[in-house]
C-alpha atoms as a PDB file:
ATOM      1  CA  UNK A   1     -37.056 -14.817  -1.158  1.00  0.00           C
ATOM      2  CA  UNK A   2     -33.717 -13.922  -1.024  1.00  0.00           C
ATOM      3  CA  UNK A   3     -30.585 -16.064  -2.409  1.00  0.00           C
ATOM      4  CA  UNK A   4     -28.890 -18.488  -0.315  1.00  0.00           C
ATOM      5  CA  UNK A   5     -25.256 -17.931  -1.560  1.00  0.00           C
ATOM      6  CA  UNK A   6     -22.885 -21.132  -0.652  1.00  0.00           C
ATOM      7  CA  UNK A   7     -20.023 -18.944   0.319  1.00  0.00           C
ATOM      8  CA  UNK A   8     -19.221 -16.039   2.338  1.00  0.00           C
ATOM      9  CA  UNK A   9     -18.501 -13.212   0.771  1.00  0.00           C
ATOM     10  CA  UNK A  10     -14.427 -13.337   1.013  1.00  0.00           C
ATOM     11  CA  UNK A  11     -14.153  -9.713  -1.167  1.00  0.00           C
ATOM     12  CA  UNK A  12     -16.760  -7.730   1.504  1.00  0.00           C
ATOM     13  CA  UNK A  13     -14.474  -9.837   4.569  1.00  0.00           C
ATOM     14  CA  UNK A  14     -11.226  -8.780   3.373  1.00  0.00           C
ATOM     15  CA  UNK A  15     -12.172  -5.104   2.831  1.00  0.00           C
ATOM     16  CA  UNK A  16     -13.505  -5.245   6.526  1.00  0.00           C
ATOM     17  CA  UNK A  17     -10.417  -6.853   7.634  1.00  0.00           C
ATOM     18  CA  UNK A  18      -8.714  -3.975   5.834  1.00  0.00           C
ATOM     19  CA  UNK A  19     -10.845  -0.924   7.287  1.00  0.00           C
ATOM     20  CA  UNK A  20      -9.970  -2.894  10.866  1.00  0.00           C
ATOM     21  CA  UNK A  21      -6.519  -2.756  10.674  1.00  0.00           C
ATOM     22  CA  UNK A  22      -6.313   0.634   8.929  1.00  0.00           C
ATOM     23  CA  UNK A  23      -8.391   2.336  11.899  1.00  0.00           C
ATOM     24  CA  UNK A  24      -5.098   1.222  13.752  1.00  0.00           C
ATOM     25  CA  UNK A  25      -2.726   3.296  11.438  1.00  0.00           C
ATOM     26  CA  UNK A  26      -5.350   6.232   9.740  1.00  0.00           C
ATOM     27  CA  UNK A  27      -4.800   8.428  13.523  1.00  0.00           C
ATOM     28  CA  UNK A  28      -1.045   8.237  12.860  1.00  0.00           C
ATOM     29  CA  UNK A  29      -1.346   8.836   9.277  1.00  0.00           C
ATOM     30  CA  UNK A  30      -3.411  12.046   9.929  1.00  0.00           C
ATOM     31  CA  UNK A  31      -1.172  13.121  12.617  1.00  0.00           C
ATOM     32  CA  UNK A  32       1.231  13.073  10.051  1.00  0.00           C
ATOM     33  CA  UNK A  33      -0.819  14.861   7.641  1.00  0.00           C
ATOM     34  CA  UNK A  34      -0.397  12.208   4.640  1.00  0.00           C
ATOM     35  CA  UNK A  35      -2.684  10.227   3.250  1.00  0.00           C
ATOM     36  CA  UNK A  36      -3.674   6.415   3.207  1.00  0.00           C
ATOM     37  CA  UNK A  37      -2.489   6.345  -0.554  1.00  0.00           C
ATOM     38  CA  UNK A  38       0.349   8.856  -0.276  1.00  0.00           C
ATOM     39  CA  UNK A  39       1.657   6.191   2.835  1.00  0.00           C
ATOM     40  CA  UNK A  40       1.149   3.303   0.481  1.00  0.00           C
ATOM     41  CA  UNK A  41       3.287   5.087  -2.122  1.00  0.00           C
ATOM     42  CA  UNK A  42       6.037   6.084   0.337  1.00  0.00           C
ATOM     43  CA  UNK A  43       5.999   2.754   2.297  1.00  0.00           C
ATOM     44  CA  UNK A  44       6.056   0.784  -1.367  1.00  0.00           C
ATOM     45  CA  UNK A  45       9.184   2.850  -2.133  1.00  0.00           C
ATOM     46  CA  UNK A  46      10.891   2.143   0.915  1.00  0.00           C
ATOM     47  CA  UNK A  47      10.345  -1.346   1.187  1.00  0.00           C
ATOM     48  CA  UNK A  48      10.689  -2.149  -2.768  1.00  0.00           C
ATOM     49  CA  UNK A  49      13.206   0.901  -3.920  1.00  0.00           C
ATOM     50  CA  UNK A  50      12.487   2.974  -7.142  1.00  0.00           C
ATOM     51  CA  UNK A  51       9.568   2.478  -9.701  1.00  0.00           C
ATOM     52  CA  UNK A  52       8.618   3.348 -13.145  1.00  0.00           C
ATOM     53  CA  UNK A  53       4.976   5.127 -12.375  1.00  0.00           C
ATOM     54  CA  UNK A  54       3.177   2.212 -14.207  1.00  0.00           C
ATOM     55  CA  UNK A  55       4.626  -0.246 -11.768  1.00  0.00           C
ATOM     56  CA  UNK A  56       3.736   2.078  -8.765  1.00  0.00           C
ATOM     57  CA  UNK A  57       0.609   2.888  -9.796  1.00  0.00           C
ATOM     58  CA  UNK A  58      -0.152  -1.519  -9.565  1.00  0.00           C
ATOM     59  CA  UNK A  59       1.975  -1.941  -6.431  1.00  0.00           C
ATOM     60  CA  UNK A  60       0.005   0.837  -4.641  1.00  0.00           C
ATOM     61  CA  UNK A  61      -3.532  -0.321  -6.306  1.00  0.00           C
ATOM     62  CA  UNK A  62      -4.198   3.029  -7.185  1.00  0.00           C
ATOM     63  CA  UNK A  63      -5.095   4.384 -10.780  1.00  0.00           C
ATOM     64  CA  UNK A  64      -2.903   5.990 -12.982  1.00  0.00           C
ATOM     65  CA  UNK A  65      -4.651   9.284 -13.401  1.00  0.00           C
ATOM     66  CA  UNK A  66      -5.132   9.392  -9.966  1.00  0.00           C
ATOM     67  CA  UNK A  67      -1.282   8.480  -8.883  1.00  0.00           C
ATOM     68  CA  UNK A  68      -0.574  11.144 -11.611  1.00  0.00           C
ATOM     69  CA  UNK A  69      -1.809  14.063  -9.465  1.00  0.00           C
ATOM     70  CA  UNK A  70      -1.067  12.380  -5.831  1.00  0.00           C
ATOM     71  CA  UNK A  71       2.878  12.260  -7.548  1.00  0.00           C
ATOM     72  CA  UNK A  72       2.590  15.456  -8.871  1.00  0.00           C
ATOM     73  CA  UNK A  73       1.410  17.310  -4.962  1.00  0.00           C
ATOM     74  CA  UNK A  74       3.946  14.944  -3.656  1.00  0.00           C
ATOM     75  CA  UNK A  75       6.894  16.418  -5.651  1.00  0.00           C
ATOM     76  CA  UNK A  76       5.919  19.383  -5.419  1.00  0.00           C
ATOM     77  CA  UNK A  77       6.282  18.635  -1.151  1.00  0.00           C
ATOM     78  CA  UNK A  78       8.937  17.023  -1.765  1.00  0.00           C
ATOM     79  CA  UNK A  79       8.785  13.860  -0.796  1.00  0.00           C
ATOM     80  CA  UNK A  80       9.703  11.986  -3.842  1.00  0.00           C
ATOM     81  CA  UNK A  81      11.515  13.215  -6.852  1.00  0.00           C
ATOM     82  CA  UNK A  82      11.075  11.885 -10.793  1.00  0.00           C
ATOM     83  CA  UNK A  83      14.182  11.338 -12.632  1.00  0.00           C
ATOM     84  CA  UNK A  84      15.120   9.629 -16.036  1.00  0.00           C
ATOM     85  CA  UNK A  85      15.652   6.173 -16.557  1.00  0.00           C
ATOM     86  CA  UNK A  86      18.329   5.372 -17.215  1.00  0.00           C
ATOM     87  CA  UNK A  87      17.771   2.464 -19.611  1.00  0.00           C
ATOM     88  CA  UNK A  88      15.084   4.519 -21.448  1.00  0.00           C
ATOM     89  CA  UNK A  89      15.406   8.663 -21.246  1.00  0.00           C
ATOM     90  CA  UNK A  90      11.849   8.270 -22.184  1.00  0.00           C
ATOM     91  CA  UNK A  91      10.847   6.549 -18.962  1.00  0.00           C
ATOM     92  CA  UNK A  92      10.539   8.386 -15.788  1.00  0.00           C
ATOM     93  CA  UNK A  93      11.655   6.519 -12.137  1.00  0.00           C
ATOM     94  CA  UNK A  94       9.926   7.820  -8.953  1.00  0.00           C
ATOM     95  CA  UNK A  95      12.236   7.733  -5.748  1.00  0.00           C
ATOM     96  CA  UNK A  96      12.346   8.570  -2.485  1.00  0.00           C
ATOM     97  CA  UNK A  97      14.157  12.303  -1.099  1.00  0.00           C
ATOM     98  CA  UNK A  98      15.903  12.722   2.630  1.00  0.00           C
ATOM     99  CA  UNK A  99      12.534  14.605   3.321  1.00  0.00           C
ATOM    100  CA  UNK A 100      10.185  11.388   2.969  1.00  0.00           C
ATOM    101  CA  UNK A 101      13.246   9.378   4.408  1.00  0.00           C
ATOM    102  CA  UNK A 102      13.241  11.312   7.246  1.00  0.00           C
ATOM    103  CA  UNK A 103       9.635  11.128   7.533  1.00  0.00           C
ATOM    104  CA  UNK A 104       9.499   7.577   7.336  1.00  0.00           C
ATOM    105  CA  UNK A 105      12.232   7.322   9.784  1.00  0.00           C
ATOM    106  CA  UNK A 106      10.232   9.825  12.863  1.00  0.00           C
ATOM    107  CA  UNK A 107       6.832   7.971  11.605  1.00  0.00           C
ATOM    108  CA  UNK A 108       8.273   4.576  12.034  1.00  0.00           C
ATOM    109  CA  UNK A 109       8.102   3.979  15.803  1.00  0.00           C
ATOM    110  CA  UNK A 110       4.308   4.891  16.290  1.00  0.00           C
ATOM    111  CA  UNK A 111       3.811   2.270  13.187  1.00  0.00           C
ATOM    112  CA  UNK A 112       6.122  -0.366  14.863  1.00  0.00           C
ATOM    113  CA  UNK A 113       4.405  -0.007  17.979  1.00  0.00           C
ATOM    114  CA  UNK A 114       0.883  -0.316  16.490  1.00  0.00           C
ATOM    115  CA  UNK A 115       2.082  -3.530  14.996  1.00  0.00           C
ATOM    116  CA  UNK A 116       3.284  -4.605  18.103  1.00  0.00           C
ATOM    117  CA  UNK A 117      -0.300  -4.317  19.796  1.00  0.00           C
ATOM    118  CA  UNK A 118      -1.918  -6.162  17.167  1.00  0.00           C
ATOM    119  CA  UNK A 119       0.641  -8.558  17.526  1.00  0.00           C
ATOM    120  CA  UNK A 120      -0.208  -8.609  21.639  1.00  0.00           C
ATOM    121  CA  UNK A 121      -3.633  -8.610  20.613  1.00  0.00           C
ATOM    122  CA  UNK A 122      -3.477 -11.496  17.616  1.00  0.00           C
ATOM    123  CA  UNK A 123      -0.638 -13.402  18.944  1.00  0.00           C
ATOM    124  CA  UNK A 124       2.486 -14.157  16.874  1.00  0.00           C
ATOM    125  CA  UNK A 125       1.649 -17.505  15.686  1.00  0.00           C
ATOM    126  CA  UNK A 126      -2.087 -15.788  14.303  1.00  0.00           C
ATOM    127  CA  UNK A 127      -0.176 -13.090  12.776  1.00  0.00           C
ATOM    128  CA  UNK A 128       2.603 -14.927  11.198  1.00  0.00           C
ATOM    129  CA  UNK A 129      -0.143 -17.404   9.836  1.00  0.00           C
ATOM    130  CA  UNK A 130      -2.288 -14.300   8.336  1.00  0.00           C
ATOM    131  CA  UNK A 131       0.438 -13.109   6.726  1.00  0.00           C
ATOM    132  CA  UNK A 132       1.333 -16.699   5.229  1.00  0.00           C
ATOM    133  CA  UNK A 133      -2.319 -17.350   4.475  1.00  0.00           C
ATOM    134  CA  UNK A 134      -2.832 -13.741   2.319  1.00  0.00           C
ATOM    135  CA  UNK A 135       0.849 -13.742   1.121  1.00  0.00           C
ATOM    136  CA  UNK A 136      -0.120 -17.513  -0.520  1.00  0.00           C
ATOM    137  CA  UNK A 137      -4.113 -16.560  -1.257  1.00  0.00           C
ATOM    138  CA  UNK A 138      -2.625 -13.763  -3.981  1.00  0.00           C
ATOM    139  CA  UNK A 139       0.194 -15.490  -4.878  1.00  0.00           C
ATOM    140  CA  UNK A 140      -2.151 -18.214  -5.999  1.00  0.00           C
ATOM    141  CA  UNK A 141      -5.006 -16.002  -7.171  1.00  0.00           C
ATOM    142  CA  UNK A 142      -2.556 -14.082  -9.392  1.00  0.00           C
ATOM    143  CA  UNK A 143      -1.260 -16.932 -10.578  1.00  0.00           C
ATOM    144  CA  UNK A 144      -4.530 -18.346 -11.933  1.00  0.00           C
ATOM    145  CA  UNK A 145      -6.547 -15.622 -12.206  1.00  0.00           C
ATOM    146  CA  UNK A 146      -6.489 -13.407 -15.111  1.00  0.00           C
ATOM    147  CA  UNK A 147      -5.937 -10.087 -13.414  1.00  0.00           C
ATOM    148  CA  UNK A 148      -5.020  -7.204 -15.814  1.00  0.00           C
ATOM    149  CA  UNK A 149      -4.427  -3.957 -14.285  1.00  0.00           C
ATOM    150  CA  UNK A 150      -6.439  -2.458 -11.253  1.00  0.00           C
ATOM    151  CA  UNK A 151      -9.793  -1.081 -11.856  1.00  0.00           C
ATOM    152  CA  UNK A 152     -11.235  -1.041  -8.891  1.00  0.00           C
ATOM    153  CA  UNK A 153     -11.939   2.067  -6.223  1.00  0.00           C
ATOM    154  CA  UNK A 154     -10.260   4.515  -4.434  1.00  0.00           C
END
């Protein structure tokens, strides 16, 4: 007989939630021709400004080796450019160029108007609460939780 778990299975609902949402955003995305992970690095730079590759690599949830060779196609496109720290010459920064600036700019309207259908479609109140609720769930997880760095897939 199978197991009679007490709880739902929050990871499995969350990654649904995810693949819902994303189906909103992949047709724009591929319009676009970038990837889901190449839009999480460029929207992580916009939003948060330069990063050492380390600190991408955990913003973005994306492994190292594998952020190693999306960065690498990426420069080479240029649409973000590595440059010295300058605290540590050692240390390499990853920024934004006008190119991906540019793109971000043209791409923006088709993602601010997806948002605002889900927003028609959730409400404001739902949305602004989903946002609280996940915003507070990590904050809390992360603080508690013994995380470490990302393993998890791509």
């Amino acid at each position: 007989m199978a197991s009679a778990f007490k709880h739902r299975n929050l990871p499995h609902l969350l990654l649904r939630a995810r693949e819902t949402f994303m189906a909103r955003f992949r047709p724009i995305l591929r319009e676009r021709g970038i990837t889901e992970q190449q839009w999480r690095v460029l929207r992580t730079l916009n939003d948060t400004g330069d990063m050492e590759p380390n600190q991408l690599a955990d913003a973005c949830l994306i492994l190292s080796p594998s952020l190693t060779r999306m960065l690498a196609a990426m420069e080479q496109s240029e649409m973000i450019v590595r440059t010295k720290s300058p605290v540590d010459q050692r240390r390499q920064v990853i920024s934004l160029t006008p190119k991906s600036r540019q793109f971000l700019a043209d791409v923006e309207p088709q993602v601010d108007a997806e948002y605002a259908r889900i927003e028609a479609q959730l409400g404001r109140a739902r949305l602004d609460a989903l946002y609280a609720a996940i915003d507070e769930s990590i904050q809390l997880m992360e603080t508690h939780t013994p995380m470490g760095r990302f393993v998890g897939d791509e």
